[in-house]
C-alpha atoms as a PDB file:
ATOM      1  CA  UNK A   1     159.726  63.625  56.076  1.00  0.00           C
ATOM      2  CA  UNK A   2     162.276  64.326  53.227  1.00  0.00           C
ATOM      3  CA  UNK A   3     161.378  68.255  53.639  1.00  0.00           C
ATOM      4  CA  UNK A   4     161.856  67.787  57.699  1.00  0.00           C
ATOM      5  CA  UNK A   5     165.521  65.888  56.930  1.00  0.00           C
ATOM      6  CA  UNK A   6     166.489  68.514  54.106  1.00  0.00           C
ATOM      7  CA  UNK A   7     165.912  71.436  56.837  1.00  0.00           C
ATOM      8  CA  UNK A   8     167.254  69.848  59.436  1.00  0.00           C
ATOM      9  CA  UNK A   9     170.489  69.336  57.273  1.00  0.00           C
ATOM     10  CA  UNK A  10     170.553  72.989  55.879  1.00  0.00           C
ATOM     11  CA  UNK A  11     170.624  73.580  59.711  1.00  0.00           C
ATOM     12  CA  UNK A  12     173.661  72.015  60.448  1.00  0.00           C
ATOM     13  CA  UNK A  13     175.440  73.486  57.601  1.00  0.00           C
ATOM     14  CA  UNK A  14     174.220  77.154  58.242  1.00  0.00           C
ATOM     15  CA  UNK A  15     175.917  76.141  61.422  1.00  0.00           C
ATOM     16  CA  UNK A  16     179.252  74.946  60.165  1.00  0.00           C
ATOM     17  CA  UNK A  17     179.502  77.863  57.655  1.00  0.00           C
ATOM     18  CA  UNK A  18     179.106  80.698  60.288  1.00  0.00           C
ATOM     19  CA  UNK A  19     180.455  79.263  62.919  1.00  0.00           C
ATOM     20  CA  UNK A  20     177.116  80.344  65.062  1.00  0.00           C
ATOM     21  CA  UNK A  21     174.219  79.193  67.166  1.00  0.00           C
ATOM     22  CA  UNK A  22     171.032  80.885  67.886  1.00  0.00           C
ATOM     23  CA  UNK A  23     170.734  81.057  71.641  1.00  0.00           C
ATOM     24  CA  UNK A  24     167.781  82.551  74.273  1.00  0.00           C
ATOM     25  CA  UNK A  25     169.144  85.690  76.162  1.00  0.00           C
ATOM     26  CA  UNK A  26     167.954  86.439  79.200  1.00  0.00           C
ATOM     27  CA  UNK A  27     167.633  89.525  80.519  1.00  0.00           C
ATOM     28  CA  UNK A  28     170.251  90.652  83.258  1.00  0.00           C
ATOM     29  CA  UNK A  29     169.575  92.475  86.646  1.00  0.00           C
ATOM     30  CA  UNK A  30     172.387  95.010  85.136  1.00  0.00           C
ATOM     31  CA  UNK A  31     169.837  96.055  81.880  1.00  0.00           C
ATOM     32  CA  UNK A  32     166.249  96.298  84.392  1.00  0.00           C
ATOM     33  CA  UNK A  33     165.024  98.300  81.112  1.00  0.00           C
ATOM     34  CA  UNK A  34     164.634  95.323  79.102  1.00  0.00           C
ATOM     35  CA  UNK A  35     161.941  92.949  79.322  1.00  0.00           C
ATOM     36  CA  UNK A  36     161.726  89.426  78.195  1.00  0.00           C
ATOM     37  CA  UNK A  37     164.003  86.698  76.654  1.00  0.00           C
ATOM     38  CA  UNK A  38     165.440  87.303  73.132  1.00  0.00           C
ATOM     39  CA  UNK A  39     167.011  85.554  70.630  1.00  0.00           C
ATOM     40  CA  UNK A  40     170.383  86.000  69.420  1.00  0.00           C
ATOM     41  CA  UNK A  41     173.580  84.546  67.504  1.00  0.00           C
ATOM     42  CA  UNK A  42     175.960  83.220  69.677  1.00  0.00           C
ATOM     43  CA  UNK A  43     178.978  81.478  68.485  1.00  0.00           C
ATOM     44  CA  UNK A  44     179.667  78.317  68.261  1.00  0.00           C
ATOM     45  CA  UNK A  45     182.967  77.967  69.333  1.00  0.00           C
ATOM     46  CA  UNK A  46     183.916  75.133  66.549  1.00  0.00           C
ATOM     47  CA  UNK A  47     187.045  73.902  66.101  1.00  0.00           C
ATOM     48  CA  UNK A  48     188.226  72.934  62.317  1.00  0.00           C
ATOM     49  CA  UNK A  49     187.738  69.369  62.974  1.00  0.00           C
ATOM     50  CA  UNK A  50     184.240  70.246  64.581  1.00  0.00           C
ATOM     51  CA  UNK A  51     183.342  72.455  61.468  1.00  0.00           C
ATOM     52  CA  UNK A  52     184.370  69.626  59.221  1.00  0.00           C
ATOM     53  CA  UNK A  53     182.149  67.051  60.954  1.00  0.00           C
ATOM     54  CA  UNK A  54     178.810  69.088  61.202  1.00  0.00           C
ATOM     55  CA  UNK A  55     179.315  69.968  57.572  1.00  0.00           C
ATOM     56  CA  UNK A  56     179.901  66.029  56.826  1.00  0.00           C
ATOM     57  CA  UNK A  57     176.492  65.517  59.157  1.00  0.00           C
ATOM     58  CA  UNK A  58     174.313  68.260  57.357  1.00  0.00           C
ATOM     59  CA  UNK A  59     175.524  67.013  53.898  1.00  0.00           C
ATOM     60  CA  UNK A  60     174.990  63.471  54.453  1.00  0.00           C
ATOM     61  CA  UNK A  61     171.279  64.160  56.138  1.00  0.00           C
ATOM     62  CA  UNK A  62     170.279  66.438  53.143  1.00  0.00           C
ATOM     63  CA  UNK A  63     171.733  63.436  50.294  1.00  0.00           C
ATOM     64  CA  UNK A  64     169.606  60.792  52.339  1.00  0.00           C
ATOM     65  CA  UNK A  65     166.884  63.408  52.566  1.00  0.00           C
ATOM     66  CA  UNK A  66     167.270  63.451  48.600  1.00  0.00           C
ATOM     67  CA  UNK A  67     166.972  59.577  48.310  1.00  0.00           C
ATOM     68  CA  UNK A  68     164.069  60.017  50.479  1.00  0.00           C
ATOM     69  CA  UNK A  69     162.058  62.349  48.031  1.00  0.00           C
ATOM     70  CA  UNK A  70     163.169  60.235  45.265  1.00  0.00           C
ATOM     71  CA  UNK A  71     161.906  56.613  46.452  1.00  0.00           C
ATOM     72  CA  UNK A  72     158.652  58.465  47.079  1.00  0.00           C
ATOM     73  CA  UNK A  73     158.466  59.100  51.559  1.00  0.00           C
END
């Protein structure tokens, strides 16, 4: 469970830092050449305030995912 948390909370930061999502394209009727959905980096459209809070979120998920690993679940 604390590996799960200490993902999930690298997640959020990755987020924060780059200021980017990863997203499913699908392909348009404009590109007919391409087939099936991809994945790509979208951004995330943060503001500073939102930045600050999912960096606050991701750090306080991976200290209680510490605490976790330390009290033994």
């Amino acid at each position: 469970m604390s590996l799960a948390l200490l993902a999930l909370g690298a997640v959020f930061v990755a987020i924060a830092m780059f200021n980017r999502v990863p997203a499913v394209l699908t392909p348009s009727a404009t590109a007919p050449t391409r087939q099936g959905a991809r994945l790509a980096l979208v951004p995330a459209r943060l503001t500073e305030a939102g930045r600050a809070a999912v960096t606050t979120l991701g750090g306080s998920i991976a200290i209680v995912a510490f605490f976790l690993a330390l009290s033994g679940l």
